[in-house]
PDB file of N, CA and C in Angstrom:
ATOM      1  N   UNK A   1      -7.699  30.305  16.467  1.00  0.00           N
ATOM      2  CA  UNK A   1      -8.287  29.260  15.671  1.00  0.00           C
ATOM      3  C   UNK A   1      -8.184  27.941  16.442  1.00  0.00           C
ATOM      4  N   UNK A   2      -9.442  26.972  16.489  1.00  0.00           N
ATOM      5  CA  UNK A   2      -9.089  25.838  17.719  1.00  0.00           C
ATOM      6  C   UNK A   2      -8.694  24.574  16.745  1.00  0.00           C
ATOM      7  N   UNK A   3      -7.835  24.403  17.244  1.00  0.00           N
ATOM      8  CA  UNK A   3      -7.263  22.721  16.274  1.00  0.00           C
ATOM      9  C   UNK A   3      -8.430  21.411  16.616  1.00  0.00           C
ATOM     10  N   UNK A   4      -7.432  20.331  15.650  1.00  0.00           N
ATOM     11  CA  UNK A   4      -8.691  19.707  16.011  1.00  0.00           C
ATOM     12  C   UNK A   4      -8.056  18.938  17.302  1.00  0.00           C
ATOM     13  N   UNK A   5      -8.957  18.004  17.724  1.00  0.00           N
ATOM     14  CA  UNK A   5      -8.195  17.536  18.513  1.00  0.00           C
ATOM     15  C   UNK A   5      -7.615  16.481  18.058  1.00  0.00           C
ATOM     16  N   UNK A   6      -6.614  15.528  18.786  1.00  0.00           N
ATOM     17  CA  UNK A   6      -5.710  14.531  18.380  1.00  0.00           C
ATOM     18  C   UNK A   6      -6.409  12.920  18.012  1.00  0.00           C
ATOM     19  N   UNK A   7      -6.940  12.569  17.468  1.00  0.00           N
ATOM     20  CA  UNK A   7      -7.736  11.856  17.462  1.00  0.00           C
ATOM     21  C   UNK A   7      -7.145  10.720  18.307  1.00  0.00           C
ATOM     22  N   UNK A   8      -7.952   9.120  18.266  1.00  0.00           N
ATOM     23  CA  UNK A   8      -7.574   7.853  19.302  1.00  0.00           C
ATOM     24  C   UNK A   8      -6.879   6.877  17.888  1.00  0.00           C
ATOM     25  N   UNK A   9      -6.326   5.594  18.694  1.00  0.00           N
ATOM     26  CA  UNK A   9      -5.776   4.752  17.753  1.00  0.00           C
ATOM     27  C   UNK A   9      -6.773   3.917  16.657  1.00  0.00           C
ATOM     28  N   UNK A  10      -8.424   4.025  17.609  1.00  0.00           N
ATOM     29  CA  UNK A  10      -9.500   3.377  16.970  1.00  0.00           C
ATOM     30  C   UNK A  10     -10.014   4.764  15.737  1.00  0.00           C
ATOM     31  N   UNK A  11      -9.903   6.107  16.197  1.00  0.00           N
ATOM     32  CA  UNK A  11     -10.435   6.738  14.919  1.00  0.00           C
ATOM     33  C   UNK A  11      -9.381   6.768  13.724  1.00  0.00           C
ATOM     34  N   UNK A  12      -8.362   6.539  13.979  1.00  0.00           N
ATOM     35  CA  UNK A  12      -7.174   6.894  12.835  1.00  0.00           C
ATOM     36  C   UNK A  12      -7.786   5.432  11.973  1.00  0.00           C
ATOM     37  N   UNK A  13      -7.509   4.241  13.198  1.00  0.00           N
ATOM     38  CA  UNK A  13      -7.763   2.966  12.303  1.00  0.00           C
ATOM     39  C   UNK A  13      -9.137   3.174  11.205  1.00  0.00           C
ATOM     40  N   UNK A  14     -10.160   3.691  11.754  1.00  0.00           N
ATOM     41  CA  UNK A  14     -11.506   4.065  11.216  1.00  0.00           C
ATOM     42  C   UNK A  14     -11.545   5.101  10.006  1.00  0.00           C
ATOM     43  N   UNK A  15     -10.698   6.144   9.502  1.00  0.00           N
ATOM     44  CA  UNK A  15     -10.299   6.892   8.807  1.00  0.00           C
ATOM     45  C   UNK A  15      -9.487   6.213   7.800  1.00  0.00           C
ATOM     46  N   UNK A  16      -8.407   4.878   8.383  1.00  0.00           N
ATOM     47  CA  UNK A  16      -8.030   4.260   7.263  1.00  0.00           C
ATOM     48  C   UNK A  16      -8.828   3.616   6.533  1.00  0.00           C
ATOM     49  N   UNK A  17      -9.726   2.719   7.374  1.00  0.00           N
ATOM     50  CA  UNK A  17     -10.772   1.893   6.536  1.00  0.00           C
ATOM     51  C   UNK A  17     -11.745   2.592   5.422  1.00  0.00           C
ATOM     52  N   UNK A  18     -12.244   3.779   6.219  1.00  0.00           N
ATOM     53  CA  UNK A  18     -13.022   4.856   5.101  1.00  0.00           C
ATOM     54  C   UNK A  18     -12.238   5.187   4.053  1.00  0.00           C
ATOM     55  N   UNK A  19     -11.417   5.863   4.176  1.00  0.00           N
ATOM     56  CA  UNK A  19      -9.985   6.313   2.550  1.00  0.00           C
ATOM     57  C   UNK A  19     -10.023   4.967   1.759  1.00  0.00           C
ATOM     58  N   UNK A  20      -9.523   3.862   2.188  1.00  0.00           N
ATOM     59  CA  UNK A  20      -8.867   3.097   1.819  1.00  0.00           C
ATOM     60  C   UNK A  20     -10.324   2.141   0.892  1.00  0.00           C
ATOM     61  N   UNK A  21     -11.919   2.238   1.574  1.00  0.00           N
ATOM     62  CA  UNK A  21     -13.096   1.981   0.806  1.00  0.00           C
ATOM     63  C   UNK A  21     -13.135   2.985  -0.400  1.00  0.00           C
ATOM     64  N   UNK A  22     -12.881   4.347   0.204  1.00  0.00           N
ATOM     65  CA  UNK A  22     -12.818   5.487  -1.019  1.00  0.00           C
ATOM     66  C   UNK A  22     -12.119   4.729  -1.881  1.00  0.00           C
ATOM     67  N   UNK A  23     -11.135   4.969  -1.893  1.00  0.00           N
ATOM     68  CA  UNK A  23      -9.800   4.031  -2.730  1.00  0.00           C
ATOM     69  C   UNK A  23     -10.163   3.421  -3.653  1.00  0.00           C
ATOM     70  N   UNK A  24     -10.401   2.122  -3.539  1.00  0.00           N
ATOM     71  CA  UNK A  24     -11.171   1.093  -4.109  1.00  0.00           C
ATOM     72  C   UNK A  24     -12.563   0.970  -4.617  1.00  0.00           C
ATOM     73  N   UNK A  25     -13.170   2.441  -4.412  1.00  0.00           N
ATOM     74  CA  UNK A  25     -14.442   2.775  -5.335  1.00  0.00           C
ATOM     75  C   UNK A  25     -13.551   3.970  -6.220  1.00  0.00           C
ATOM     76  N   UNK A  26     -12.401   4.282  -6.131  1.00  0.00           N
ATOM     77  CA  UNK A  26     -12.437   5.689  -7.536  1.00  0.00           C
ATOM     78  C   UNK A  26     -12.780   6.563  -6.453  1.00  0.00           C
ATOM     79  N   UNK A  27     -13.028   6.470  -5.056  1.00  0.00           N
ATOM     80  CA  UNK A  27     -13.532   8.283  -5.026  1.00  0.00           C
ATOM     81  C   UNK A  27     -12.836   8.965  -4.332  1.00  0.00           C
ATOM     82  N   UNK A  28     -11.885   8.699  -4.336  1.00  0.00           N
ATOM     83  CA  UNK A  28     -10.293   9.325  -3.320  1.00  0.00           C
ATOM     84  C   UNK A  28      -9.433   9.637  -4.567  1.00  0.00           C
ATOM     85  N   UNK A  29      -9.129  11.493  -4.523  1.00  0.00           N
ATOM     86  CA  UNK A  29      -8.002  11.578  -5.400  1.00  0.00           C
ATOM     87  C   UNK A  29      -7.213  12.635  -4.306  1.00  0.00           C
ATOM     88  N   UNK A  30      -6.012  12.604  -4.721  1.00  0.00           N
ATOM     89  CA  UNK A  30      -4.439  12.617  -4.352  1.00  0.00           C
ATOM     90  C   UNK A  30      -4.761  14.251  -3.332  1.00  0.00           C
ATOM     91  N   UNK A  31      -4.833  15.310  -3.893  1.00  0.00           N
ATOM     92  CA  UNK A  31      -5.369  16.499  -3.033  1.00  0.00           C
ATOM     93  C   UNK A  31      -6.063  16.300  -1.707  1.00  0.00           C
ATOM     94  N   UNK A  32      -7.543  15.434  -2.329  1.00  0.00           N
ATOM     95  CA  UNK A  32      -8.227  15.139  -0.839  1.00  0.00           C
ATOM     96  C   UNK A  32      -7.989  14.430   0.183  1.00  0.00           C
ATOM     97  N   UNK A  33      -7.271  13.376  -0.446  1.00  0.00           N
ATOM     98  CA  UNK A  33      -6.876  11.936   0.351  1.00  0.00           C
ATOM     99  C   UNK A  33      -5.619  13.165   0.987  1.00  0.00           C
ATOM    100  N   UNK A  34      -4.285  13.617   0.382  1.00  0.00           N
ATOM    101  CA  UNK A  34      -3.395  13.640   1.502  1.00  0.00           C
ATOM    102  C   UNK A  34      -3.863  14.864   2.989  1.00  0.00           C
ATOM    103  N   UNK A  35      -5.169  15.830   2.389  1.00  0.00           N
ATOM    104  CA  UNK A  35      -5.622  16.295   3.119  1.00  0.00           C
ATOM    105  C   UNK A  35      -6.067  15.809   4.511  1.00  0.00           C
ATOM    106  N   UNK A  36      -7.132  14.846   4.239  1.00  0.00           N
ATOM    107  CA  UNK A  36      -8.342  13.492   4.844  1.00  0.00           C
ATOM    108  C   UNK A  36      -6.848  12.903   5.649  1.00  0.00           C
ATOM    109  N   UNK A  37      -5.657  12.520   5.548  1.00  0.00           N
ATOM    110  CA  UNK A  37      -4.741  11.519   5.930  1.00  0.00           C
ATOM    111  C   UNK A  37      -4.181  12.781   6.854  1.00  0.00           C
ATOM    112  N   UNK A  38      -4.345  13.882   6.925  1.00  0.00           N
ATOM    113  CA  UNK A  38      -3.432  14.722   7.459  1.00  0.00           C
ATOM    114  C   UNK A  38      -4.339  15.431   8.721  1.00  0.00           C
ATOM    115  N   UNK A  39      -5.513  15.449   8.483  1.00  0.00           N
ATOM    116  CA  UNK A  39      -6.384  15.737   9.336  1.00  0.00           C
ATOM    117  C   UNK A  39      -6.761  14.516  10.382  1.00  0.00           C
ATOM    118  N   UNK A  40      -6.854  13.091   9.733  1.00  0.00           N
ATOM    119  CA  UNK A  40      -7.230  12.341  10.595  1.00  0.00           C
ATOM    120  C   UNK A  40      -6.061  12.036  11.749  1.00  0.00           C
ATOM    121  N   UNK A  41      -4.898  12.831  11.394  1.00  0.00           N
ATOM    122  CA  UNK A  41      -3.537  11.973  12.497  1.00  0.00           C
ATOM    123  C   UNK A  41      -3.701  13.386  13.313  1.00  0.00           C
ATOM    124  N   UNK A  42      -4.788  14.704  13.327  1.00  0.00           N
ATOM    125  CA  UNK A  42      -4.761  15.724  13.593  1.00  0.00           C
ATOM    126  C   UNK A  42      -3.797  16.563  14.123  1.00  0.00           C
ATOM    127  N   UNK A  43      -3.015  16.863  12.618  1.00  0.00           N
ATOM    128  CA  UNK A  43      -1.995  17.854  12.776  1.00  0.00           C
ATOM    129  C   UNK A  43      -2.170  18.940  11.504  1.00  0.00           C
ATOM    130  N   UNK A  44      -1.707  19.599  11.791  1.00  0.00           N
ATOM    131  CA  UNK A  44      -1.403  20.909  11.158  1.00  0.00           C
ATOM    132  C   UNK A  44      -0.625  20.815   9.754  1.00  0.00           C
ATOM    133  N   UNK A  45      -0.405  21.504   8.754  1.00  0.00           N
ATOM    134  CA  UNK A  45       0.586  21.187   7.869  1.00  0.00           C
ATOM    135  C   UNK A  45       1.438  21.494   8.208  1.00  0.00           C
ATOM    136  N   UNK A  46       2.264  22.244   9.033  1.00  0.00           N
ATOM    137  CA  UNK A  46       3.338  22.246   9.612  1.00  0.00           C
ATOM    138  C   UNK A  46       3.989  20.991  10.406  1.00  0.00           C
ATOM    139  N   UNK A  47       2.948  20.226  11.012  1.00  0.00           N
ATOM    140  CA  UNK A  47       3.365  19.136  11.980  1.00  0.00           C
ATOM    141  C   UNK A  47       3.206  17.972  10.955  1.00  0.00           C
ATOM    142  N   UNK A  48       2.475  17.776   9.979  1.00  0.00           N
ATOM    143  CA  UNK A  48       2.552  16.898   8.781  1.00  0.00           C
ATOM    144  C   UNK A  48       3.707  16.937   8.288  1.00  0.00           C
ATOM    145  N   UNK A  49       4.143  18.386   7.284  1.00  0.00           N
ATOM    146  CA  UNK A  49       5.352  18.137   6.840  1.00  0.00           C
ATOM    147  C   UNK A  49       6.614  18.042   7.525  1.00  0.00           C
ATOM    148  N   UNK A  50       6.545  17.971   8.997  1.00  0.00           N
ATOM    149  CA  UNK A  50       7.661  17.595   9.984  1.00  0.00           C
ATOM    150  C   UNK A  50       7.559  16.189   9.928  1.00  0.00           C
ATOM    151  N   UNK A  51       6.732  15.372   9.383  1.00  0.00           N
ATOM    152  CA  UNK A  51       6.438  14.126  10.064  1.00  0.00           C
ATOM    153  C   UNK A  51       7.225  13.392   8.760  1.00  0.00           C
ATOM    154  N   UNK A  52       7.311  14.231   7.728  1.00  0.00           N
ATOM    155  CA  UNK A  52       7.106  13.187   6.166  1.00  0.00           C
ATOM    156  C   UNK A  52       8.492  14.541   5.920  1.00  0.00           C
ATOM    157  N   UNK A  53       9.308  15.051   6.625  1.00  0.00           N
ATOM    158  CA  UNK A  53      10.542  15.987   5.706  1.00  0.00           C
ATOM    159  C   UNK A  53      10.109  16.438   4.789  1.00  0.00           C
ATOM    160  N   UNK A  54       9.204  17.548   4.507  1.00  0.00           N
ATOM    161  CA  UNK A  54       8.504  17.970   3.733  1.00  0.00           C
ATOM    162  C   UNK A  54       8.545  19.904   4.185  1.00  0.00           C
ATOM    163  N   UNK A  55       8.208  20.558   3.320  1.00  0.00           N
ATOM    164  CA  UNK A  55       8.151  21.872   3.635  1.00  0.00           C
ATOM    165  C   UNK A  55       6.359  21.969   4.128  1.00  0.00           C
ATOM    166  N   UNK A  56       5.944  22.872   4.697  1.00  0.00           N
ATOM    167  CA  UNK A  56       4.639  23.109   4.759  1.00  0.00           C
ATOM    168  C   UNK A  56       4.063  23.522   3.478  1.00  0.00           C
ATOM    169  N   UNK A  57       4.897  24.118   2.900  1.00  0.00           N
ATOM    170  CA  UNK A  57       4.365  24.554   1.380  1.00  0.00           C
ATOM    171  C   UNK A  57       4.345  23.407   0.321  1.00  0.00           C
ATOM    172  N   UNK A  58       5.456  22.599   0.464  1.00  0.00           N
ATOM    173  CA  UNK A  58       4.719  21.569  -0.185  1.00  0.00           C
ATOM    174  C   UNK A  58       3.505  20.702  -0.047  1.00  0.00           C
ATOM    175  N   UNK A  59       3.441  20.721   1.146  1.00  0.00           N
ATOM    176  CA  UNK A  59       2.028  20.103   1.461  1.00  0.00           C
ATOM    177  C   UNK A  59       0.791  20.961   1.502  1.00  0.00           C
ATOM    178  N   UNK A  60       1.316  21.913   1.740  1.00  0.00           N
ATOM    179  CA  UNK A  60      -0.141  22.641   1.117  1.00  0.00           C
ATOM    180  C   UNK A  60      -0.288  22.872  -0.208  1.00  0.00           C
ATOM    181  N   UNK A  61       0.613  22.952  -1.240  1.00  0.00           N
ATOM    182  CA  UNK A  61       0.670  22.788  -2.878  1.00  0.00           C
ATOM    183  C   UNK A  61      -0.075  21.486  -3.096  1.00  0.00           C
ATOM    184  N   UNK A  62       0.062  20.006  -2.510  1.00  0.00           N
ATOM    185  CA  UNK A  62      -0.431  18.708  -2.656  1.00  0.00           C
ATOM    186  C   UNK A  62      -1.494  18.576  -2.539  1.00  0.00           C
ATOM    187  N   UNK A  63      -1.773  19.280  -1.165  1.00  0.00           N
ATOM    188  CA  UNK A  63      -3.501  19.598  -0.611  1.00  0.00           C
ATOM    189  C   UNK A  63      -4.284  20.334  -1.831  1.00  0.00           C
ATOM    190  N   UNK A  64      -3.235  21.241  -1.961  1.00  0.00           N
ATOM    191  CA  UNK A  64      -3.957  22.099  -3.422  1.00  0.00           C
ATOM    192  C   UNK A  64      -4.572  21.553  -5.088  1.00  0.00           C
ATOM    193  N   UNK A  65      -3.761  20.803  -4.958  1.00  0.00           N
ATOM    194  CA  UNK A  65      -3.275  20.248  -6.305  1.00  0.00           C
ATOM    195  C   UNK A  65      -2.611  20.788  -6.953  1.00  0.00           C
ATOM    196  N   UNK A  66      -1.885  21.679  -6.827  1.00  0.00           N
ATOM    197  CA  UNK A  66      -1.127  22.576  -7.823  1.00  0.00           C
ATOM    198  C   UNK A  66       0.694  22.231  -7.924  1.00  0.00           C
ATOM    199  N   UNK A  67       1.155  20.789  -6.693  1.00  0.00           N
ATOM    200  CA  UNK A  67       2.323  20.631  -6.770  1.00  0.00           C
ATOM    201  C   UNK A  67       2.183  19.102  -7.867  1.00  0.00           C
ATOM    202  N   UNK A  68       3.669  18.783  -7.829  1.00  0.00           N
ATOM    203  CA  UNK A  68       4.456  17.852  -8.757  1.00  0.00           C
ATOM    204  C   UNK A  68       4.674  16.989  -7.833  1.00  0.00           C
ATOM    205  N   UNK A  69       4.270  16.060  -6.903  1.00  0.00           N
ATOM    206  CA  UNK A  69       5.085  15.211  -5.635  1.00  0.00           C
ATOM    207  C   UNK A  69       5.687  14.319  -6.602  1.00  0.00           C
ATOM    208  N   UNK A  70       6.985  14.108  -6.012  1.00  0.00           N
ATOM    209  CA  UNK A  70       8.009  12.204  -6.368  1.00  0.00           C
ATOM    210  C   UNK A  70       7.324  11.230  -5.838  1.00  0.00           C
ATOM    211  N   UNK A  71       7.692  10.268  -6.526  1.00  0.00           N
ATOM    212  CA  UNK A  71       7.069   8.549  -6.538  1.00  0.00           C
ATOM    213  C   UNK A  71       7.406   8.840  -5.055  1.00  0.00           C
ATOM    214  N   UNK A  72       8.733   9.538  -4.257  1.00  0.00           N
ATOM    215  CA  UNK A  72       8.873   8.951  -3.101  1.00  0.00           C
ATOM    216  C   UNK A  72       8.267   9.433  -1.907  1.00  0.00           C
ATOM    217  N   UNK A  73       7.768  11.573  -2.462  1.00  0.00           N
ATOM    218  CA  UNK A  73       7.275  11.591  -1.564  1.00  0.00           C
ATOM    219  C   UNK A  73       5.473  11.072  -1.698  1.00  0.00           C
ATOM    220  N   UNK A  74       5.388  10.930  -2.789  1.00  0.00           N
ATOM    221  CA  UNK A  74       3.748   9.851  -2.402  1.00  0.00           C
ATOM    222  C   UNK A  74       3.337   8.770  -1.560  1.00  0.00           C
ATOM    223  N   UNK A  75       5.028   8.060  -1.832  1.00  0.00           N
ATOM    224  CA  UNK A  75       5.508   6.519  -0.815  1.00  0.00           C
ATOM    225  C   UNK A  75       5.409   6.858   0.522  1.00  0.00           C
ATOM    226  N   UNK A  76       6.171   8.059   0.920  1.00  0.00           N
ATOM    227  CA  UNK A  76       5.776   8.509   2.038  1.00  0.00           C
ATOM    228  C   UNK A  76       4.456   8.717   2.782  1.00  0.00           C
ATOM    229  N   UNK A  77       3.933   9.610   2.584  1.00  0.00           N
ATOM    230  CA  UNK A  77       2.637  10.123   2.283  1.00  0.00           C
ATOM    231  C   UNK A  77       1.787   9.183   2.412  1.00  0.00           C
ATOM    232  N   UNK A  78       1.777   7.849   1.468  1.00  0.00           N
ATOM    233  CA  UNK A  78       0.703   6.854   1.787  1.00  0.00           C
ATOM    234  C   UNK A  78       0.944   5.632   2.830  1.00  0.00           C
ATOM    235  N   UNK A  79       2.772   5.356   2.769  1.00  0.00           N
ATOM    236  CA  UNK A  79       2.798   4.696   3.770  1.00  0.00           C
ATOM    237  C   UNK A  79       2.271   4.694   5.511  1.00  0.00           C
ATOM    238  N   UNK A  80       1.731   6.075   5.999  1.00  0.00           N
ATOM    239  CA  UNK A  80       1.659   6.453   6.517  1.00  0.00           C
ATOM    240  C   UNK A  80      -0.007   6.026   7.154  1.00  0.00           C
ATOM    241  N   UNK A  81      -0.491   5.828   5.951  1.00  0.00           N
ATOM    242  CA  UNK A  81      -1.994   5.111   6.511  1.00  0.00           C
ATOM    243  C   UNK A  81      -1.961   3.891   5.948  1.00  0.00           C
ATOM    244  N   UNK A  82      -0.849   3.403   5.389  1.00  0.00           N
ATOM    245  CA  UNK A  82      -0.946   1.844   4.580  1.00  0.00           C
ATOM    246  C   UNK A  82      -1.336   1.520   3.409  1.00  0.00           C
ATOM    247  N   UNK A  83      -1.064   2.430   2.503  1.00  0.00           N
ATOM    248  CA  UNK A  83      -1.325   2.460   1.228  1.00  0.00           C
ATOM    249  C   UNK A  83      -0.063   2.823   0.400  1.00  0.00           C
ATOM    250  N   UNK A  84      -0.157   1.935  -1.162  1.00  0.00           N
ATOM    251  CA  UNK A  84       0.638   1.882  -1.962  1.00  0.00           C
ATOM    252  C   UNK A  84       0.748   2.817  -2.825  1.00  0.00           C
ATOM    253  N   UNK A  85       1.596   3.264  -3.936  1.00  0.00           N
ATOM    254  CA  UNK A  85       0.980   4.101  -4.923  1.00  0.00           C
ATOM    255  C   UNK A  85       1.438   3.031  -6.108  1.00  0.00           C
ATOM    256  N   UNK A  86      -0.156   3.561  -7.006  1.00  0.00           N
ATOM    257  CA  UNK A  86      -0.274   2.890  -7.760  1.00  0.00           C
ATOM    258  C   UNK A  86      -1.132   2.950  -8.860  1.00  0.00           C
ATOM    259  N   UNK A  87      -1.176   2.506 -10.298  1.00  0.00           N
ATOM    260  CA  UNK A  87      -2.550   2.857 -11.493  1.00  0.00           C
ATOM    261  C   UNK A  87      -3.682   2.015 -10.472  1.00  0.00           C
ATOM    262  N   UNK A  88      -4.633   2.877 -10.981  1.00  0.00           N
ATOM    263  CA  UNK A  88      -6.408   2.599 -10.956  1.00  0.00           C
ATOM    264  C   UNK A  88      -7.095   2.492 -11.501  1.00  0.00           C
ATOM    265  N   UNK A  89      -7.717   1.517 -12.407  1.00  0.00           N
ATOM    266  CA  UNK A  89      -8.552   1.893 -13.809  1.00  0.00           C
ATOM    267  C   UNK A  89      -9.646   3.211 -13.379  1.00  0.00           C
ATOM    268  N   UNK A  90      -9.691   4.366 -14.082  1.00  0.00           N
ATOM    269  CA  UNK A  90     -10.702   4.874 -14.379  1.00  0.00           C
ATOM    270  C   UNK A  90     -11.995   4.071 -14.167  1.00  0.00           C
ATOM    271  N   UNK A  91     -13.217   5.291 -13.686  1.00  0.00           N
ATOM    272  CA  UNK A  91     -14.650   4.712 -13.970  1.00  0.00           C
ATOM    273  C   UNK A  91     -15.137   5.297 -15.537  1.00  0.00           C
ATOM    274  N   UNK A  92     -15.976   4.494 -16.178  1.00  0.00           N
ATOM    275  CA  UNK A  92     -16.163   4.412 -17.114  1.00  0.00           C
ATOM    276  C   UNK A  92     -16.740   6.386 -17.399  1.00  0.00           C
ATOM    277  N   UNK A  93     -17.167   6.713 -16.896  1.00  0.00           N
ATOM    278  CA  UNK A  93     -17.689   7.954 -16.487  1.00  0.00           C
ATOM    279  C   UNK A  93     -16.984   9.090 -16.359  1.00  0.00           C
ATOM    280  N   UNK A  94     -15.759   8.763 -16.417  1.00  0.00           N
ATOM    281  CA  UNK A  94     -14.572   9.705 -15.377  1.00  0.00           C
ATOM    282  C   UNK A  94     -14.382  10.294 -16.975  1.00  0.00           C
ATOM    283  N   UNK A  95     -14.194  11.860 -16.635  1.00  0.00           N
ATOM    284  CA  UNK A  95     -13.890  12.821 -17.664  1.00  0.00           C
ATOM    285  C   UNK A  95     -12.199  13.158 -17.752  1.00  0.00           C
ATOM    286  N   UNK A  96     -11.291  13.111 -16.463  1.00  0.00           N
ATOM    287  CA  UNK A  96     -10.556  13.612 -16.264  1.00  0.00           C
ATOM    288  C   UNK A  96      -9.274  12.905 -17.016  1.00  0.00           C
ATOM    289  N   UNK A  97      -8.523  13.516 -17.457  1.00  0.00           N
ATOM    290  CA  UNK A  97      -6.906  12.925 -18.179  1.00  0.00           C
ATOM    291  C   UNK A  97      -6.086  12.863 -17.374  1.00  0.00           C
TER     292      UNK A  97
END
């Protein structure tokens, strides 16, 4: 299977700016974004959850949506591209609870 490759300091920066526009329109949620954040530093979930003390299985549960993360490992997780965690108002549209 070919990895990706390692990206430059200008595409990571460029990947933050995109997430971080997602962000601030509503269209980044927690599964995709830590996915999108884990691919753009192009590593593996193994080399992710080495990076953040994390199991690979937890990060692939997160990727999934099917885990519970702590306030801290989110802190982690977002500090990592420069983002806070934090409420978002809903779009008026949004079905989800």
């Amino acid at each position: 299977m070919a990895r990706w490759k390692k990206p430059t300091k200008e595409e990571i920066l460029e990947n933050r700016r995109n997430l971080a526009e997602r962000a601030r329109n509503g269209d980044l949620r927690l599964p995709g974004a830590v996915r999108e954040i884990r691919k753009s530093f192009g590593t593996t979930q193994d080399e992710f959850a080495k990076m953040l003390a994390l199991t690979r299985r937890q990060v692939a549960e997160i990727e999934a949506g099917t885990a519970n993360p702590t306030l801290e490992t989110l802190e982690k997780i977002g500090r990592l591209f420069g983002f806070g965690v934090g409420f978002v108002p809903r779009t008026p549209n949004s079905s989800q609870i």
